[in-house]
PDB file of N, CA and C in Angstrom:
ATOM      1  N   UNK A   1     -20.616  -2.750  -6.189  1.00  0.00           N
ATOM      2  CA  UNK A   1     -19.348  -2.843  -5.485  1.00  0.00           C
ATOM      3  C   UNK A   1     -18.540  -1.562  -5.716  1.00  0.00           C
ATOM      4  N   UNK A   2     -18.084  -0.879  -4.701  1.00  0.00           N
ATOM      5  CA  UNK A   2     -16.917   0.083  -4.718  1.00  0.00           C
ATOM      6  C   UNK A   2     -15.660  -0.563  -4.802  1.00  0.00           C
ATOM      7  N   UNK A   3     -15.124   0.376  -5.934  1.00  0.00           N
ATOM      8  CA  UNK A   3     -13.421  -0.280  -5.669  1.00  0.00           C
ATOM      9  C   UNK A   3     -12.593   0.988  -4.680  1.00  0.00           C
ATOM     10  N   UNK A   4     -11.461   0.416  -4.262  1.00  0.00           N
ATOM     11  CA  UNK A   4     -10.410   1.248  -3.546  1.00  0.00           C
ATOM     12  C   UNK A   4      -9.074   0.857  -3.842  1.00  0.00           C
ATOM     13  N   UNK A   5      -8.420   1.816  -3.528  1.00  0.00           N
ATOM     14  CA  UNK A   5      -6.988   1.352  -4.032  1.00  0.00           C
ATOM     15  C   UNK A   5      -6.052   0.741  -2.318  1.00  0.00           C
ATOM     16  N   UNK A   6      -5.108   0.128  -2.767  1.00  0.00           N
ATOM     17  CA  UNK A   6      -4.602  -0.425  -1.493  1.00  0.00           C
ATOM     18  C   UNK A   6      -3.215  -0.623  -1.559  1.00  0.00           C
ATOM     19  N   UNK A   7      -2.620   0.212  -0.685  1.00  0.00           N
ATOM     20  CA  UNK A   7      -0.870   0.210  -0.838  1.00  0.00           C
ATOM     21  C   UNK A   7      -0.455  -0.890   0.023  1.00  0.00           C
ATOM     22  N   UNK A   8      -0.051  -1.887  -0.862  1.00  0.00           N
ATOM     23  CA  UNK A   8       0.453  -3.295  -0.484  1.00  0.00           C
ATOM     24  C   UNK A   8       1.845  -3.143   0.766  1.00  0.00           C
ATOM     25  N   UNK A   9       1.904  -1.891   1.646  1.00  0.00           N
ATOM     26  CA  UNK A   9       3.680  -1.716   2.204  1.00  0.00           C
ATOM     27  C   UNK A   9       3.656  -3.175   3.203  1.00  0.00           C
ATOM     28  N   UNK A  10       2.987  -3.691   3.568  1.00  0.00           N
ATOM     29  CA  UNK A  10       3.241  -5.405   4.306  1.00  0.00           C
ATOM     30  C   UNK A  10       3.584  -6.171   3.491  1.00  0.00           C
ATOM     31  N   UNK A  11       3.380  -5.989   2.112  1.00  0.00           N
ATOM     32  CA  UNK A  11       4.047  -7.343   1.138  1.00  0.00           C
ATOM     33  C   UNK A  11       5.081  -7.035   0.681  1.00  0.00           C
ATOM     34  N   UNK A  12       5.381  -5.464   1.104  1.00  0.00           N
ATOM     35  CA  UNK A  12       6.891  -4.788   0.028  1.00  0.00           C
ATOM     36  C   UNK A  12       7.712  -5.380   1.285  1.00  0.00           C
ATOM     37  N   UNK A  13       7.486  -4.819   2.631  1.00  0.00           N
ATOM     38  CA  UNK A  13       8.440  -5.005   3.693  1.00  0.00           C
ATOM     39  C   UNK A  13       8.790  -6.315   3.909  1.00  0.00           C
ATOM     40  N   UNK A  14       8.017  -7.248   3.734  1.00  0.00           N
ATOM     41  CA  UNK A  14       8.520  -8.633   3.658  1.00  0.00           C
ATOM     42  C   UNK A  14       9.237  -9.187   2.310  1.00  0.00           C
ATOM     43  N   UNK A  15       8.685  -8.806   1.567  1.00  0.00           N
ATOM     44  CA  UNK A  15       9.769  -8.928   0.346  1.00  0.00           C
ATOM     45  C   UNK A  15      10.823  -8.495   0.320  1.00  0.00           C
ATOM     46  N   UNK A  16      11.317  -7.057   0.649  1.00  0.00           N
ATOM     47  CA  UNK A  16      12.028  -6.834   0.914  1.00  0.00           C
ATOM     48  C   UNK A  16      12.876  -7.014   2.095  1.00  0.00           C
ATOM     49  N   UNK A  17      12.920  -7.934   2.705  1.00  0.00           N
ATOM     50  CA  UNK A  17      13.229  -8.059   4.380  1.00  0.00           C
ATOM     51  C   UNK A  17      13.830  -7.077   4.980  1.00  0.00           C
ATOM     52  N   UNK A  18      13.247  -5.969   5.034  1.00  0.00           N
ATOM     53  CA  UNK A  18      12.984  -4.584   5.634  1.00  0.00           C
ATOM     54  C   UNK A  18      12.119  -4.144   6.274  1.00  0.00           C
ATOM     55  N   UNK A  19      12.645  -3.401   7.709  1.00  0.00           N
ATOM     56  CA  UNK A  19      11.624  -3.055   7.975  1.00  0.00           C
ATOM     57  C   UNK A  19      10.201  -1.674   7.945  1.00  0.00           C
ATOM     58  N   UNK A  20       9.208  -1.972   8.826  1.00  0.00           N
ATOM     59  CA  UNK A  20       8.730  -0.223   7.966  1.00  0.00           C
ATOM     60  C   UNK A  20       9.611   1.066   8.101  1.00  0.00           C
ATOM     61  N   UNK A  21      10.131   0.643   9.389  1.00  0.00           N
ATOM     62  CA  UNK A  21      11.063   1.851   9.742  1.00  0.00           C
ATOM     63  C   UNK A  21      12.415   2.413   9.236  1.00  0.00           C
ATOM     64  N   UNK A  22      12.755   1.190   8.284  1.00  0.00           N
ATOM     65  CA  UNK A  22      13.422   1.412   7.118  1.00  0.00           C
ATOM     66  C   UNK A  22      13.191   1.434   5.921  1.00  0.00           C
ATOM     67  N   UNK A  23      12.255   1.239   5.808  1.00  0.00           N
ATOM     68  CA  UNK A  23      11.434   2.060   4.396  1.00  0.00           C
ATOM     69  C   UNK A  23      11.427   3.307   4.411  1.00  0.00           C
ATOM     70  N   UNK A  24      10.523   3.898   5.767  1.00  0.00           N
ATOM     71  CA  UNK A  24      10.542   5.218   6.131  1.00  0.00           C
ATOM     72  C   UNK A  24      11.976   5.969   5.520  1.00  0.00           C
ATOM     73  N   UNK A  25      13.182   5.078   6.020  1.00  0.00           N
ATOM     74  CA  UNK A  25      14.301   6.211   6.308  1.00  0.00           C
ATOM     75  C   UNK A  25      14.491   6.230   4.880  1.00  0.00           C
ATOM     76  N   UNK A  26      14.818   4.800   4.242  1.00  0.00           N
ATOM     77  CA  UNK A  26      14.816   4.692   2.484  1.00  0.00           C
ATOM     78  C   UNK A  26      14.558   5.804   1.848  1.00  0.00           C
ATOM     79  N   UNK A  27      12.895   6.028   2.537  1.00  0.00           N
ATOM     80  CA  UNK A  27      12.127   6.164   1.137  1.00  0.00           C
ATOM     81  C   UNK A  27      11.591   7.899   1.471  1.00  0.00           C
ATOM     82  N   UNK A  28      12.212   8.108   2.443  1.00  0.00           N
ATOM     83  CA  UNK A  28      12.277  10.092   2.847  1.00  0.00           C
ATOM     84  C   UNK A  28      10.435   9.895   2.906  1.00  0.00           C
ATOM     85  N   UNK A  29       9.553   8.762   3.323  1.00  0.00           N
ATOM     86  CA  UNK A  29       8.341   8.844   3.823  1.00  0.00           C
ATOM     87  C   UNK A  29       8.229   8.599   5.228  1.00  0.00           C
ATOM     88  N   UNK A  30       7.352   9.360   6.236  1.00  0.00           N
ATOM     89  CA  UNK A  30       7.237   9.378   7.396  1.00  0.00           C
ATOM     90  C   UNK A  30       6.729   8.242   7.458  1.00  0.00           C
ATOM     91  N   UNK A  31       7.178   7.822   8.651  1.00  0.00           N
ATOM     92  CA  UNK A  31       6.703   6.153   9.529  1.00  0.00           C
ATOM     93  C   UNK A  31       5.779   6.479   9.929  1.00  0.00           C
ATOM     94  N   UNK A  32       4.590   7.269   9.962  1.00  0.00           N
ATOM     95  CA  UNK A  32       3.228   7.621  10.631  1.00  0.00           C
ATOM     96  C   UNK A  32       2.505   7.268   9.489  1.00  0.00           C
ATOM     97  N   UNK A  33       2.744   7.878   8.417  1.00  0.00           N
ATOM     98  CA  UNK A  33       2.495   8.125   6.818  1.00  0.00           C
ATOM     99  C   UNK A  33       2.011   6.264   6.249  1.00  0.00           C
ATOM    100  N   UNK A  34       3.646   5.551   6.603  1.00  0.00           N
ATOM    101  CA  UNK A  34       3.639   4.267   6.059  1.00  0.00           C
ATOM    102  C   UNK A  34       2.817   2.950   7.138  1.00  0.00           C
ATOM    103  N   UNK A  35       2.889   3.717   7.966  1.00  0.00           N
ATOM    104  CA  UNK A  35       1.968   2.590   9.237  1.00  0.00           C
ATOM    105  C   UNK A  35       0.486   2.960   8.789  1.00  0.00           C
ATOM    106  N   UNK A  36      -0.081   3.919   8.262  1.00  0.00           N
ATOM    107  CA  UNK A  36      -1.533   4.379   8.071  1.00  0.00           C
ATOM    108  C   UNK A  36      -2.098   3.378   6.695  1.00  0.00           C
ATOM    109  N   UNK A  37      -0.791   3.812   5.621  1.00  0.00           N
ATOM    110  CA  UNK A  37      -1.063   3.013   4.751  1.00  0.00           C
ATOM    111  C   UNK A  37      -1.348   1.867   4.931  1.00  0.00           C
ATOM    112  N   UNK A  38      -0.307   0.954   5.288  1.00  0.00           N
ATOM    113  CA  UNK A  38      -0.671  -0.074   5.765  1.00  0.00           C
ATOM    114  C   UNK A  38      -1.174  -0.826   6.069  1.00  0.00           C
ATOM    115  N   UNK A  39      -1.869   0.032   6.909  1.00  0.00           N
ATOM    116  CA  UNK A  39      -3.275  -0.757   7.901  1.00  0.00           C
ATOM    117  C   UNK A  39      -4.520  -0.315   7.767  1.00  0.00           C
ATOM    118  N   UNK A  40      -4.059   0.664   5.854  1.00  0.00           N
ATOM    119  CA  UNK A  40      -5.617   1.069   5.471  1.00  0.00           C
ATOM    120  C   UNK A  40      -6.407   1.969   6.023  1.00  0.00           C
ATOM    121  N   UNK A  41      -5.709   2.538   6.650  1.00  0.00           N
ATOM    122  CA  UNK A  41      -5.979   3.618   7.375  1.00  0.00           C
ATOM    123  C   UNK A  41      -6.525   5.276   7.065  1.00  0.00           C
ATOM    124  N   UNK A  42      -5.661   5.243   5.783  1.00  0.00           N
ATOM    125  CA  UNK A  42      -5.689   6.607   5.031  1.00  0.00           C
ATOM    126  C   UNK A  42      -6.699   6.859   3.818  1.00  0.00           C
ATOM    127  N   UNK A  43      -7.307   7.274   3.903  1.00  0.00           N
ATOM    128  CA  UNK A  43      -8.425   7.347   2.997  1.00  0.00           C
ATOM    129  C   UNK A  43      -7.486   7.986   1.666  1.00  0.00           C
ATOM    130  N   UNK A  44      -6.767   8.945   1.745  1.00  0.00           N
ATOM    131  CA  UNK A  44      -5.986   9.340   0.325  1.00  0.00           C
ATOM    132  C   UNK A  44      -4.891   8.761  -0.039  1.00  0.00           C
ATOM    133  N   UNK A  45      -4.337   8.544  -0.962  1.00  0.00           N
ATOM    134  CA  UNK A  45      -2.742   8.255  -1.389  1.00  0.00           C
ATOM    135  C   UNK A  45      -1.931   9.413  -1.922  1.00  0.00           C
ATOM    136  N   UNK A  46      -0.672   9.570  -1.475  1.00  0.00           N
ATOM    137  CA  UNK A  46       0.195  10.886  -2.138  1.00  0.00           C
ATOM    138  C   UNK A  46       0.715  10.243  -2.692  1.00  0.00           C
ATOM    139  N   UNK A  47       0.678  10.143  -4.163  1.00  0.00           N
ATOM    140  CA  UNK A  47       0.949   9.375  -5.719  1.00  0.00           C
ATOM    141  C   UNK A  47       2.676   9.700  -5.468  1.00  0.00           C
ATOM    142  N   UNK A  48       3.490  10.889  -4.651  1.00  0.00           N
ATOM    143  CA  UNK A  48       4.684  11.409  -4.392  1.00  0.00           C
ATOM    144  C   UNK A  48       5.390  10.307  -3.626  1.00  0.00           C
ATOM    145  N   UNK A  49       4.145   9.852  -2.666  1.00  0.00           N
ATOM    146  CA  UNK A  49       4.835   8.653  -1.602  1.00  0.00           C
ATOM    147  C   UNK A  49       5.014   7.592  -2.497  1.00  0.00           C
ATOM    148  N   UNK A  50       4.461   7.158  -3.379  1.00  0.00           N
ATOM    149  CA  UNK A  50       4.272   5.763  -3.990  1.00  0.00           C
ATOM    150  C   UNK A  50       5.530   5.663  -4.738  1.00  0.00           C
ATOM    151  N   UNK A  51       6.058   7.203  -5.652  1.00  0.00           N
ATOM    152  CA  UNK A  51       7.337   7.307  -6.597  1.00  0.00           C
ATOM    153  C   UNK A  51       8.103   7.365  -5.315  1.00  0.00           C
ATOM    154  N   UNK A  52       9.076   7.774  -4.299  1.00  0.00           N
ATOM    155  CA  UNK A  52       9.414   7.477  -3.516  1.00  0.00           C
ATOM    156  C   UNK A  52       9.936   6.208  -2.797  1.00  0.00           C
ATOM    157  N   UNK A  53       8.512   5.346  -3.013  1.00  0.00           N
ATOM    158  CA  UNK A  53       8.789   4.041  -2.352  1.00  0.00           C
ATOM    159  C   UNK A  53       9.383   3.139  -3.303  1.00  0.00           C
ATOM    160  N   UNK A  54       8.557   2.928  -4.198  1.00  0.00           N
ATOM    161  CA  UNK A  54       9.296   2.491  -5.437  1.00  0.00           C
ATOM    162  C   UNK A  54      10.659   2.998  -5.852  1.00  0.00           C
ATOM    163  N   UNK A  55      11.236   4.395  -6.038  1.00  0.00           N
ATOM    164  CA  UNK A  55      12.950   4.218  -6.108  1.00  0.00           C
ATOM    165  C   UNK A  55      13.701   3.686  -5.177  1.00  0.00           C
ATOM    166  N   UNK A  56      13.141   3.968  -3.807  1.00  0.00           N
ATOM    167  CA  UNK A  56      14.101   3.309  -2.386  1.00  0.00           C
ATOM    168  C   UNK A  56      14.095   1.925  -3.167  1.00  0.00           C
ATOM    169  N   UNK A  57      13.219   1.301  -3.435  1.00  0.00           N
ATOM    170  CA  UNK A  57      13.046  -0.396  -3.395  1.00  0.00           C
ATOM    171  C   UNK A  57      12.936  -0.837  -5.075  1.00  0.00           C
ATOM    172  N   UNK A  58      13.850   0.175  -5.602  1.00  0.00           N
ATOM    173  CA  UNK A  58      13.770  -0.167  -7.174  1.00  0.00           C
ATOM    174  C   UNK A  58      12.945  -0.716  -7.806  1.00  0.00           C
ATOM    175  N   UNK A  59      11.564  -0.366  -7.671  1.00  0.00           N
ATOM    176  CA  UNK A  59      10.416  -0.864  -8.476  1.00  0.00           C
ATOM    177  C   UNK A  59      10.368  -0.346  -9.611  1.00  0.00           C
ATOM    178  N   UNK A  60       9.592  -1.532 -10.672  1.00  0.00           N
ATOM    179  CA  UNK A  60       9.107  -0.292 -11.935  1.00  0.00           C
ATOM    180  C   UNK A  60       7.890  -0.782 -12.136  1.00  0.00           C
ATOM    181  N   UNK A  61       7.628  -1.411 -11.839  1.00  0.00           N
ATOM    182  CA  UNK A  61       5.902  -1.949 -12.061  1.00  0.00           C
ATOM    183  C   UNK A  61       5.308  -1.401 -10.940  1.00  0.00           C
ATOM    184  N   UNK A  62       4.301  -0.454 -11.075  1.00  0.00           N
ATOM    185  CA  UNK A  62       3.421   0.108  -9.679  1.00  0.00           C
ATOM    186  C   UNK A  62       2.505  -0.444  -9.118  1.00  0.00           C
ATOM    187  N   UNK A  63       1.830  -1.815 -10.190  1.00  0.00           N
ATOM    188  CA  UNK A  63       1.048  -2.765  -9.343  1.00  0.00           C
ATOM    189  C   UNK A  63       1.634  -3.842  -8.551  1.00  0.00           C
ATOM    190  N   UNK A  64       3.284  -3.611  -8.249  1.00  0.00           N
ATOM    191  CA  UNK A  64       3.707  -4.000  -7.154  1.00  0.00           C
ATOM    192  C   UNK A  64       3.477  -3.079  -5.717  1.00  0.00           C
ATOM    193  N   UNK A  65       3.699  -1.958  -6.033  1.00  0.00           N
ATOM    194  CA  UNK A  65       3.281  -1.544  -4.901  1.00  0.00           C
ATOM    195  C   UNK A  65       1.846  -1.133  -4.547  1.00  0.00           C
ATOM    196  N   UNK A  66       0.553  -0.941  -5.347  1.00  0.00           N
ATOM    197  CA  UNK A  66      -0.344  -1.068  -5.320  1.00  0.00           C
ATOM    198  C   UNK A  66      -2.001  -1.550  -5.597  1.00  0.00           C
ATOM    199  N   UNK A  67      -2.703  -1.672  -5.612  1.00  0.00           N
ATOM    200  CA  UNK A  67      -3.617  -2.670  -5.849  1.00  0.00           C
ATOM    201  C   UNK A  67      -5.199  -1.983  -5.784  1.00  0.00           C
ATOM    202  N   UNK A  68      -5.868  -2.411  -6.852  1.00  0.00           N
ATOM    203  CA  UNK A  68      -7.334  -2.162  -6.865  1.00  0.00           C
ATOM    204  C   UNK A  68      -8.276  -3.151  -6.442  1.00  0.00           C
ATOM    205  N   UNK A  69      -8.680  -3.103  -5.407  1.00  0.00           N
ATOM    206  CA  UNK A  69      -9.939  -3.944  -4.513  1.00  0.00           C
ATOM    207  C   UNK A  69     -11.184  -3.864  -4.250  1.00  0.00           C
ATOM    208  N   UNK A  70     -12.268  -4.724  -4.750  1.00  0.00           N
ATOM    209  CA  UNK A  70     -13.769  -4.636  -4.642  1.00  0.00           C
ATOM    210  C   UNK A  70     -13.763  -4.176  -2.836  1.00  0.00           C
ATOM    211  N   UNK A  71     -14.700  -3.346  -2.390  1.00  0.00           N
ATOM    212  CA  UNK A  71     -15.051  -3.175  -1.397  1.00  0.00           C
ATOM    213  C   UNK A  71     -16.580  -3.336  -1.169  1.00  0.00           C
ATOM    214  N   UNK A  72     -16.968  -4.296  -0.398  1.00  0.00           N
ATOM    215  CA  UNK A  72     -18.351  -5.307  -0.026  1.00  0.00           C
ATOM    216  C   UNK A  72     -19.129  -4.899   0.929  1.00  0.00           C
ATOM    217  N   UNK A  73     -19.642  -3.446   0.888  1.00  0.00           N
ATOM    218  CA  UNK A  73     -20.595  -3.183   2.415  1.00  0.00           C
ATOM    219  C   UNK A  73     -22.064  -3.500   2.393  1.00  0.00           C
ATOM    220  N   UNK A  74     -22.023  -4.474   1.982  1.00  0.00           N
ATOM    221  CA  UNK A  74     -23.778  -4.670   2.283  1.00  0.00           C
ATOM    222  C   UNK A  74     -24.155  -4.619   3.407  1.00  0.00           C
ATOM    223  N   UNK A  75     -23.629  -5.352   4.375  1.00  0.00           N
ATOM    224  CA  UNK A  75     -24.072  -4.924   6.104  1.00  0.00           C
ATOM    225  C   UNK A  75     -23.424  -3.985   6.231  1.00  0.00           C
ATOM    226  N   UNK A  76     -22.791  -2.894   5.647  1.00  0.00           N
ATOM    227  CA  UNK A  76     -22.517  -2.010   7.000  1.00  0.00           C
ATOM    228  C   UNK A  76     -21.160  -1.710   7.106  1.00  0.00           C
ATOM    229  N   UNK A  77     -20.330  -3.139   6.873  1.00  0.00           N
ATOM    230  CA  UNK A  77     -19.085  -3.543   7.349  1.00  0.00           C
ATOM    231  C   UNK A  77     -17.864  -3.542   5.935  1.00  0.00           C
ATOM    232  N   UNK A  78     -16.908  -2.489   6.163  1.00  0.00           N
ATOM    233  CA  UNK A  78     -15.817  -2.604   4.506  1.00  0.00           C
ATOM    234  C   UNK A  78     -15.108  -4.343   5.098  1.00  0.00           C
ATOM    235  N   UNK A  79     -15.220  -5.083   3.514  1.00  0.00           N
ATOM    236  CA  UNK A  79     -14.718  -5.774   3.424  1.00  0.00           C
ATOM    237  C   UNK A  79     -13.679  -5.998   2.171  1.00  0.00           C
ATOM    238  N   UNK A  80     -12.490  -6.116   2.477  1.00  0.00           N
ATOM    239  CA  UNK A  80     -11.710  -6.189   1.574  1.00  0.00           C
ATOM    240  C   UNK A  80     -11.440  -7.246   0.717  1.00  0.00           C
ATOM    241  N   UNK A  81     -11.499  -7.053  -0.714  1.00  0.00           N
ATOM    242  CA  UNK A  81     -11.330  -8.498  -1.200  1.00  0.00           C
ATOM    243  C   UNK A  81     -10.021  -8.477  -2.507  1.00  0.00           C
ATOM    244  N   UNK A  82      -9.637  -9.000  -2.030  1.00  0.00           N
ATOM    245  CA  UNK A  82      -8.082  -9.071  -3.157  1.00  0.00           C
ATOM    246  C   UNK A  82      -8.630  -9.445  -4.260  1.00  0.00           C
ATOM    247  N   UNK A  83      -7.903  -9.024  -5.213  1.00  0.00           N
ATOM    248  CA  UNK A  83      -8.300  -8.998  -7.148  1.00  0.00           C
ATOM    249  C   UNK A  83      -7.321 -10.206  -7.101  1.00  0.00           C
ATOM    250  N   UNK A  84      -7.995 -11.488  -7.675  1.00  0.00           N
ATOM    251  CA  UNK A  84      -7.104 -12.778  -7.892  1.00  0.00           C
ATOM    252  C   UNK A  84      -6.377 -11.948  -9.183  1.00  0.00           C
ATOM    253  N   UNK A  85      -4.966 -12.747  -9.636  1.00  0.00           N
ATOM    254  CA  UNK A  85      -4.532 -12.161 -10.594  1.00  0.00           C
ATOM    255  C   UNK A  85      -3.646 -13.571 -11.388  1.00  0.00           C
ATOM    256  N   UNK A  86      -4.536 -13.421 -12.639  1.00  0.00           N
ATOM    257  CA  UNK A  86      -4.166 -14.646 -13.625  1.00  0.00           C
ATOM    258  C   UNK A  86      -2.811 -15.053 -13.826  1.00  0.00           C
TER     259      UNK A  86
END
């Protein structure tokens, strides 16, 4: 199994009842930037965006805003699987 990392911004924006486009403005990260994340899109993370998002939205724990996930390609196909957490 490969792991990947995964920027949770759909569970921040609902937690926060904000939207992405105010995260964006929050968090001085481009709305192209935070829609990619998102939707898993971006193969890299800028560790800059993550401190960023977290002061807009006063985090201090970073496994709120992000997450390590088994990735399952035996056919072929990435499948994402959330790390249950005790």
């Amino acid at each position: 199994m490969v792991k990947k990392i995964v920027v949770k911004i759909s569970d921040l924006t609902k937690q926060h009842k904000i939207s992405l486009r105010e995260l964006s403005r929050l968090s001085d990260v481009r709305h192209a930037a935070l829609s990619e994340l998102s939707n898993g899109k971006r193969e890299n993370v800028n560790f800059s965006h993550i401190v960023r998002i977290a002061e807009a939205l006063n985090i201090v724990d970073i496994r709120e805003i992000i997450d390590l996930v088994e990735v399952d390609n035996g056919d072929g196909e990435l499948i994402l699987k959330e790390r249950k957490r005790p």
